[in-house]
N, C-alpha and C. Protein backbone atom coordinates (compact mmCIF):
# COMPACT_ATOMS: atom_id res chain seq x y z
N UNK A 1 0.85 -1.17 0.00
CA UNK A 1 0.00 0.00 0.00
C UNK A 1 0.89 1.23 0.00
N UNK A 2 0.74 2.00 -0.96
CA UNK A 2 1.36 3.25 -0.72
C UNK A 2 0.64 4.51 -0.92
N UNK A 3 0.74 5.58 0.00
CA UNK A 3 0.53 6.80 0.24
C UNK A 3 1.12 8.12 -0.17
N UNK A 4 0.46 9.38 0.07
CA UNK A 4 1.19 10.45 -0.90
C UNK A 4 -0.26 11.44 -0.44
N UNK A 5 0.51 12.29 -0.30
CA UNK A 5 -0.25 13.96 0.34
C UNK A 5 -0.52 14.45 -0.97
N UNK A 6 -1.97 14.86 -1.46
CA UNK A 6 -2.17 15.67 -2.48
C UNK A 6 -2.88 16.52 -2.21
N UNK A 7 -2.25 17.95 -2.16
CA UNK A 7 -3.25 19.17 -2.02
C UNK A 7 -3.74 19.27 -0.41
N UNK A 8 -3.30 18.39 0.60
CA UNK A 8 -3.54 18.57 1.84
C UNK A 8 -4.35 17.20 2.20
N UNK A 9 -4.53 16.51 1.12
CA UNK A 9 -5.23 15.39 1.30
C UNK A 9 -3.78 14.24 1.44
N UNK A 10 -4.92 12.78 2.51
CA UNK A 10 -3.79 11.78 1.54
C UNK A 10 -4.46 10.86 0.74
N UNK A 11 -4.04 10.22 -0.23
CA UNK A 11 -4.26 9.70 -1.17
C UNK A 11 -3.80 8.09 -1.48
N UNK A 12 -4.48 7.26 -0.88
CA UNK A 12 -4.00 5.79 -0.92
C UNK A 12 -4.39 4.62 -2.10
N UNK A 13 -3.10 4.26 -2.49
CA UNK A 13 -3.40 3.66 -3.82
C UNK A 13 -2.35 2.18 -3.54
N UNK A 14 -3.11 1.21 -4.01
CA UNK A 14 -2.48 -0.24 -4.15
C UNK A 14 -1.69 0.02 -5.46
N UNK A 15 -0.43 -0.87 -5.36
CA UNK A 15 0.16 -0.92 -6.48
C UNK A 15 1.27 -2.00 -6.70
N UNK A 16 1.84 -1.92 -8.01
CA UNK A 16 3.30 -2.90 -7.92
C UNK A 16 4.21 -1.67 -8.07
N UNK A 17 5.56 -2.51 -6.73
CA UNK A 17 6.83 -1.62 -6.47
C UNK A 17 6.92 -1.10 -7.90
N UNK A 18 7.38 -2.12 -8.58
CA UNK A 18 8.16 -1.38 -9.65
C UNK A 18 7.47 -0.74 -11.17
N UNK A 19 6.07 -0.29 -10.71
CA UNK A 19 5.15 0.48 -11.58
C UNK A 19 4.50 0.90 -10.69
N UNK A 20 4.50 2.23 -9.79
CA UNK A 20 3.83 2.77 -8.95
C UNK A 20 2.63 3.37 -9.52
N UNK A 21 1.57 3.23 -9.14
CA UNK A 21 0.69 3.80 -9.97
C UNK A 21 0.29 5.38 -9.44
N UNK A 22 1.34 6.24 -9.58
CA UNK A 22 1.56 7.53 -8.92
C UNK A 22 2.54 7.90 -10.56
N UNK A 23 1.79 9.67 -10.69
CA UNK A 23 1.89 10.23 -11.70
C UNK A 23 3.57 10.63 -11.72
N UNK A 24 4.16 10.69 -12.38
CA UNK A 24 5.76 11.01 -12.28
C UNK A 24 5.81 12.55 -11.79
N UNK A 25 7.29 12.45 -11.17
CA UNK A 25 7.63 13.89 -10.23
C UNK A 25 6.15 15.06 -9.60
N UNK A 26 5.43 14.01 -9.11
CA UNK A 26 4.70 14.61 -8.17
C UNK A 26 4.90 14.97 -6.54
N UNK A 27 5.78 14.10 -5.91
CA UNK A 27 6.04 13.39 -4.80
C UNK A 27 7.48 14.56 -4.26
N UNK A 28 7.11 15.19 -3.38
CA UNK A 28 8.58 15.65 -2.57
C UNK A 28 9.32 14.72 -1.88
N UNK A 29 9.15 13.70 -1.03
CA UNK A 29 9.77 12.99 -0.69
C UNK A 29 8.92 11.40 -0.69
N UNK A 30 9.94 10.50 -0.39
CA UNK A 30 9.71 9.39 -0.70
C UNK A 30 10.28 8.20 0.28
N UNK A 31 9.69 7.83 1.23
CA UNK A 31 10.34 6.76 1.96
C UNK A 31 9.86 5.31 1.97
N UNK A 32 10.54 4.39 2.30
CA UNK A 32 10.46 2.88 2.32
C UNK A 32 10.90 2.41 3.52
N UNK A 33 10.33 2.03 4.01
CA UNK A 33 10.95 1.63 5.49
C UNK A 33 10.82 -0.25 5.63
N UNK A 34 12.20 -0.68 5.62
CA UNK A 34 11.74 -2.37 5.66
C UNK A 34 11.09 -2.88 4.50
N UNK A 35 11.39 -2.48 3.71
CA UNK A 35 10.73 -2.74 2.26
C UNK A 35 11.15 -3.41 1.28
N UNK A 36 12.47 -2.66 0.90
CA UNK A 36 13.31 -3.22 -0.10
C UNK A 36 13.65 -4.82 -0.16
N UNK A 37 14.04 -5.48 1.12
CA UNK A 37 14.33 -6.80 1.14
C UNK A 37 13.13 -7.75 0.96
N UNK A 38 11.91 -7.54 0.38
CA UNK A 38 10.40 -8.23 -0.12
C UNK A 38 10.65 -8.07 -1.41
N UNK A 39 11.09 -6.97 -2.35
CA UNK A 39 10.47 -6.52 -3.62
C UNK A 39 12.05 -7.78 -4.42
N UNK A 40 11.49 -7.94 -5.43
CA UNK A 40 11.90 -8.84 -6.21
C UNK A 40 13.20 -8.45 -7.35
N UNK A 41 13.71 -6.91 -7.37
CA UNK A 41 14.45 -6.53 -7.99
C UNK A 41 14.74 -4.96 -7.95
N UNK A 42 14.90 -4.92 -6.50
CA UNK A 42 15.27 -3.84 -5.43
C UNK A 42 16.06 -2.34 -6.35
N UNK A 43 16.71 -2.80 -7.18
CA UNK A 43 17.72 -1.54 -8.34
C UNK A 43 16.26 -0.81 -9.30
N UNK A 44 15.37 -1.40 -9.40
CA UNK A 44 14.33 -1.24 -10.38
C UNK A 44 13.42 -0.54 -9.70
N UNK A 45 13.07 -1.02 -8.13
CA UNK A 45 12.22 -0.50 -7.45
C UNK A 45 12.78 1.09 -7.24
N UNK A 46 14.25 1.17 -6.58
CA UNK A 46 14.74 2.14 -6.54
C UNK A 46 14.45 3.67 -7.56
N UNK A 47 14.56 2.69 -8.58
CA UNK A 47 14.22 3.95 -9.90
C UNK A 47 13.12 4.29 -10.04
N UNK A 48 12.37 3.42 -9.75
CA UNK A 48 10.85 3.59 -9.98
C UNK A 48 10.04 5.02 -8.44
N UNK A 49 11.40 4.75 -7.49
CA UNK A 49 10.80 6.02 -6.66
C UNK A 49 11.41 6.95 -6.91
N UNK A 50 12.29 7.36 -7.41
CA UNK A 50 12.93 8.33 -8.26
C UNK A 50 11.78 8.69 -9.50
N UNK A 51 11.66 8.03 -9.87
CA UNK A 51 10.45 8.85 -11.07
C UNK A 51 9.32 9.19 -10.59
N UNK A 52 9.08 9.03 -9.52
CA UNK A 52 8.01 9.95 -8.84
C UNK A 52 8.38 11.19 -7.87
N UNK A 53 9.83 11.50 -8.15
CA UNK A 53 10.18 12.59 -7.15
C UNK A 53 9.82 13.64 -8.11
N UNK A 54 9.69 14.68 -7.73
CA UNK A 54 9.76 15.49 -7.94
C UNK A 54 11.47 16.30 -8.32
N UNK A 55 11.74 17.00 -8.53
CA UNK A 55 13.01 17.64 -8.99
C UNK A 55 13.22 18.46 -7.71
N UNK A 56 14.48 18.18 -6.96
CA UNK A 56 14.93 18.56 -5.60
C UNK A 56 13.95 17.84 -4.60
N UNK A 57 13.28 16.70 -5.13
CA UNK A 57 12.90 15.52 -4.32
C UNK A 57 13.55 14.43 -3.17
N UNK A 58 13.33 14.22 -2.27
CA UNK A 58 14.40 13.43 -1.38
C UNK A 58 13.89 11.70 -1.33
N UNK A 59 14.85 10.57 -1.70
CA UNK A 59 14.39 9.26 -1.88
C UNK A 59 14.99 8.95 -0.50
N UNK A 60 14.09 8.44 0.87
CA UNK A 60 14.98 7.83 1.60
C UNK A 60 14.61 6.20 2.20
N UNK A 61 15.51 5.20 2.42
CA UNK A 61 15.01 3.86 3.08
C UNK A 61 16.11 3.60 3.66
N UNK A 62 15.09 2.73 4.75
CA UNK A 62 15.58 1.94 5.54
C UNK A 62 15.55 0.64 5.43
N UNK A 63 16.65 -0.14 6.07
CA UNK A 63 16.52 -1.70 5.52
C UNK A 63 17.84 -2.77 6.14
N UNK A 64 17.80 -3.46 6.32
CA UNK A 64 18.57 -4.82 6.72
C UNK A 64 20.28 -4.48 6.08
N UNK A 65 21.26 -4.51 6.70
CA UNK A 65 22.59 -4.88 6.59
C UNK A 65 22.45 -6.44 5.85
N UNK A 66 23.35 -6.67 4.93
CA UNK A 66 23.37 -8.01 4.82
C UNK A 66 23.69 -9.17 6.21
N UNK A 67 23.40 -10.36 5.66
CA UNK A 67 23.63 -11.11 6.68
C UNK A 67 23.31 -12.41 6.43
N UNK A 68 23.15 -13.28 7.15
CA UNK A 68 23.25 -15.10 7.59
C UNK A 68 22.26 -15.33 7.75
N UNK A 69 21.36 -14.90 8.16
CA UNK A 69 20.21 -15.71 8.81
C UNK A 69 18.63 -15.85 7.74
N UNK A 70 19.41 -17.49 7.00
CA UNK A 70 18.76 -18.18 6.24
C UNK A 70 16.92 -17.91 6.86
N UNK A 71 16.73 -18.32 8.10
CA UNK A 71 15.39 -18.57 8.73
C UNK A 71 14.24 -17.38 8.26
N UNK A 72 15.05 -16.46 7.78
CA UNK A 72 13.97 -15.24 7.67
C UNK A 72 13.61 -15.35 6.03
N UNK A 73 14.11 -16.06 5.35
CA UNK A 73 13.95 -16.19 3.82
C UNK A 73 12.46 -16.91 4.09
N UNK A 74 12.39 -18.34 4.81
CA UNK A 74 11.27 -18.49 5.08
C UNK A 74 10.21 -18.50 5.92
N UNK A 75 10.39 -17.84 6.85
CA UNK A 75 9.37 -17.23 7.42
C UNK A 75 9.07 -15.90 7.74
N UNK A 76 9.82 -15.16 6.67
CA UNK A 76 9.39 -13.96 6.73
C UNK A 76 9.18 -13.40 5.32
N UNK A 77 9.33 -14.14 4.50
CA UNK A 77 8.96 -14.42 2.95
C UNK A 77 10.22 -13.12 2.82
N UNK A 78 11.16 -13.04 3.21
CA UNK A 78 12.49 -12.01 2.75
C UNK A 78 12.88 -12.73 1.35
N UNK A 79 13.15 -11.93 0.32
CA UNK A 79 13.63 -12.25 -1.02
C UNK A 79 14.76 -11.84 -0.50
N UNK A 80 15.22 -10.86 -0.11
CA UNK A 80 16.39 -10.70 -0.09
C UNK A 80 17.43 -10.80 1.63
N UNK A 81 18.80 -11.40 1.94
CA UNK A 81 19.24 -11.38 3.11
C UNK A 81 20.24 -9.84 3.02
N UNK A 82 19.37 -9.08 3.57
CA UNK A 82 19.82 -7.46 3.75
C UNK A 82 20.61 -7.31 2.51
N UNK A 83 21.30 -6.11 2.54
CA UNK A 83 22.03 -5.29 1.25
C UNK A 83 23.29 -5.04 1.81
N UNK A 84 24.21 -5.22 1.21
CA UNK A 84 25.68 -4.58 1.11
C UNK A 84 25.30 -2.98 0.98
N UNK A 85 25.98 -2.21 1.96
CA UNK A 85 25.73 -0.70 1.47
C UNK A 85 26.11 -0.01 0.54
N UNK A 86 27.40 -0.81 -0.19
CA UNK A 86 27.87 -0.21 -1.62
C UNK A 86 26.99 -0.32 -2.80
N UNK A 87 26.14 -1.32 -2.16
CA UNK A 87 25.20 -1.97 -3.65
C UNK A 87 24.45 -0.69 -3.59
N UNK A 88 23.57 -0.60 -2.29
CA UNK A 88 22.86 0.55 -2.64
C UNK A 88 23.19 1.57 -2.43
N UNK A 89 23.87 2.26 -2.54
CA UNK A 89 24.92 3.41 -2.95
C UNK A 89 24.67 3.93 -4.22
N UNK A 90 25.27 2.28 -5.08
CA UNK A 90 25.53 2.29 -6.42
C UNK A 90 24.06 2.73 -7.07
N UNK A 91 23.06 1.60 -6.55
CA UNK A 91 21.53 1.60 -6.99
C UNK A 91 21.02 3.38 -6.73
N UNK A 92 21.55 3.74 -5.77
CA UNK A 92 20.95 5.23 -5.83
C UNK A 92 21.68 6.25 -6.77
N UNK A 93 22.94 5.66 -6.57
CA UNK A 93 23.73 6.94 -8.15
C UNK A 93 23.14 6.32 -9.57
N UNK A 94 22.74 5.11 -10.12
CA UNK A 94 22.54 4.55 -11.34
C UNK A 94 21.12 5.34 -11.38
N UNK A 95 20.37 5.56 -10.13
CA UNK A 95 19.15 6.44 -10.37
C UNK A 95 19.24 7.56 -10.45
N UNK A 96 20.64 8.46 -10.56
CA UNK A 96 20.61 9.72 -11.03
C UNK A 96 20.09 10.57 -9.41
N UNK A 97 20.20 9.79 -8.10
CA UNK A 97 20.46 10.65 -7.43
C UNK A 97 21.45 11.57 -6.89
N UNK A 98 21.42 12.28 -6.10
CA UNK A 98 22.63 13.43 -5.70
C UNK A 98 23.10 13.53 -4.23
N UNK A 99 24.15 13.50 -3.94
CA UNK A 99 24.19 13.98 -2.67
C UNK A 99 24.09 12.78 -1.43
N UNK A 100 24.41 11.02 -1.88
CA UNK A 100 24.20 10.15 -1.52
C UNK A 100 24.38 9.34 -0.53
N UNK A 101 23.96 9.31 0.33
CA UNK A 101 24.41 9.27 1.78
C UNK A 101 23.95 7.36 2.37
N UNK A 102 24.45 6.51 2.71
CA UNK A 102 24.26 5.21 3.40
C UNK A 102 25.24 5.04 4.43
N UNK A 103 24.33 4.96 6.13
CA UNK A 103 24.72 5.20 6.74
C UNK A 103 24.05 4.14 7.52
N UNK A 104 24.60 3.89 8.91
CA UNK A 104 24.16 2.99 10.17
C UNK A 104 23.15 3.65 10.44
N UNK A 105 21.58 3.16 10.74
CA UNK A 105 20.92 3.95 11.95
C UNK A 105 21.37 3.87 13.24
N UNK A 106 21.87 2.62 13.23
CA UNK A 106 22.13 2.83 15.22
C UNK A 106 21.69 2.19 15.97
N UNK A 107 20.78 1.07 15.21
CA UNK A 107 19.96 -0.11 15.67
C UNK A 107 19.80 -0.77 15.03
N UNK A 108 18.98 -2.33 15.62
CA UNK A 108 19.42 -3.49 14.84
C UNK A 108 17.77 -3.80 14.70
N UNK A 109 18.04 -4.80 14.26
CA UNK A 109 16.13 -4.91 13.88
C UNK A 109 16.12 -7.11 14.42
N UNK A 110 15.30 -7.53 15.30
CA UNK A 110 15.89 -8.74 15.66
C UNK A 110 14.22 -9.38 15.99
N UNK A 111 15.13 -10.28 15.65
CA UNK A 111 13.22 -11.48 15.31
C UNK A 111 13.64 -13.40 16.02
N UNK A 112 13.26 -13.76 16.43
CA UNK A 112 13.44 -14.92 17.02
C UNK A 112 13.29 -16.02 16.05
N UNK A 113 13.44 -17.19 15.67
CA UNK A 113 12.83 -18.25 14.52
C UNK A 113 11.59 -19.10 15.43
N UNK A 114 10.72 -19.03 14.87
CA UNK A 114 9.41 -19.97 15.16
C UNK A 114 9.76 -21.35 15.45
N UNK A 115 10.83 -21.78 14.60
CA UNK A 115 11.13 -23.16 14.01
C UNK A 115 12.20 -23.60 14.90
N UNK A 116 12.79 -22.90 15.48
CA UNK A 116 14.01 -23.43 15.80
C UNK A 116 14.57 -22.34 16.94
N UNK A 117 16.24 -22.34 17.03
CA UNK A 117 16.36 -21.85 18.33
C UNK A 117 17.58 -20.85 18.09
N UNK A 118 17.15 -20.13 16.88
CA UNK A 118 17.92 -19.10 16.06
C UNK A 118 17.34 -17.67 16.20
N UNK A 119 18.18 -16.98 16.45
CA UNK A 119 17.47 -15.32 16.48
C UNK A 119 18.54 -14.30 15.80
N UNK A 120 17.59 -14.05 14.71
CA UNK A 120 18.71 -12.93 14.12
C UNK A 120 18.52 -11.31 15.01
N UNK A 121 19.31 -11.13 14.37
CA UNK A 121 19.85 -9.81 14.78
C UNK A 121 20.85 -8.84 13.96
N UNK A 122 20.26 -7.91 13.17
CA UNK A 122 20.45 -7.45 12.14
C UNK A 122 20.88 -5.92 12.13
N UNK A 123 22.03 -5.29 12.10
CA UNK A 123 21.98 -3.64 11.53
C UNK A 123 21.11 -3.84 10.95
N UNK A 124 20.48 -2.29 10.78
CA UNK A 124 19.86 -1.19 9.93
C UNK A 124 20.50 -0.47 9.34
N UNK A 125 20.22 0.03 7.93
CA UNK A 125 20.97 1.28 7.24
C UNK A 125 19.94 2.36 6.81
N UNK A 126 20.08 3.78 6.77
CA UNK A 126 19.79 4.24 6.01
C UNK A 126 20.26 4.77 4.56
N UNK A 127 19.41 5.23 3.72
CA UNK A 127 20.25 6.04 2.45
C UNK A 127 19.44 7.01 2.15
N UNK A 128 19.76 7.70 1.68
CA UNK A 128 19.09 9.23 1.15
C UNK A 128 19.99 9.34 -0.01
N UNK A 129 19.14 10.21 -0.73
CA UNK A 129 19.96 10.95 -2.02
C UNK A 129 18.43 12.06 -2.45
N UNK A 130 19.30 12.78 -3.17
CA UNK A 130 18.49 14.18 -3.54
C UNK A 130 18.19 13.69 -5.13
N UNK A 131 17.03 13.97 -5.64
CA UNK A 131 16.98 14.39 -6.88
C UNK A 131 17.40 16.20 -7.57
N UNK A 132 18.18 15.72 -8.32
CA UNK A 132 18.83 17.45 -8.82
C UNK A 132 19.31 16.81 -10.32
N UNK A 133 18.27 17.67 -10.94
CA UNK A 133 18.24 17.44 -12.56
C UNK A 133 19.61 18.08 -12.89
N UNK A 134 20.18 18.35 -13.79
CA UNK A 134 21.08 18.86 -14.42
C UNK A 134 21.00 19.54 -15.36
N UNK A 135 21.66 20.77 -15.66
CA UNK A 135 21.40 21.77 -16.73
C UNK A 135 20.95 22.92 -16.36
């Protein structure tokens, strides 16, 4: 489910990550929180919130450090085991953002296994980057 302030309103619309059904560069800012490691081709999704920024738009998420702990692939339906922060670094400059920042939040995000007698325990990162057209 994603959301978006129009005109003082908000405005809630179902959609797929990587075809938001939100009009291009409408959006001042843009966040994902815990998101990225579900969507099926995370570099794509990335761009796809970039084309709804607006110009001097801010893209920011939060999300899983890479890591080990197989148990959350299945029972937490995770496609992905967290991100290397260079990857998404890279994924935010290939989107033509500016000003690109991936950083520690400062906390870990930690879940127990149902199945067994495993508990991850995971950094968090954030990233930001600016949209700034050129020319």
């Amino acid at each position: 489910m994603a959301y978006y302030l129009l005109k003082e309103k908000i405005a809630y619309c179902r959609g797929d990550a990587e075809k938001l059904p939100i009009e291009a560069e409408i959006v001042d800012y843009a966040f994902a929180n815990m998101f990225l490691h579900h969507v099926e081709r995370p570099s794509v999704v990335i761009k796809e919130l970039v084309r709804i920024l607006k110009p001097s738009g801010m893209l920011v998420i939060t999300d899983l450090d890479a890591h080990n702990f197989e148990f959350l692939k299945k029972e937490h339906y995770d496609r992905w085991m967290g991100f290397k922060r260079d990857d998404v670094k890279r994924w935010f400059d290939e989107a033509g953002l500016k000003n690109v920042m991936v950083d520690c939040v400062g906390e870990n995000c930690c879940s127990p296994s149902c199945c067994g007698d495993e508990y991850a325990n995971v950094s968090i990162f954030v990233a930001y980057g600016k949209k700034i057209l050129e020319g």
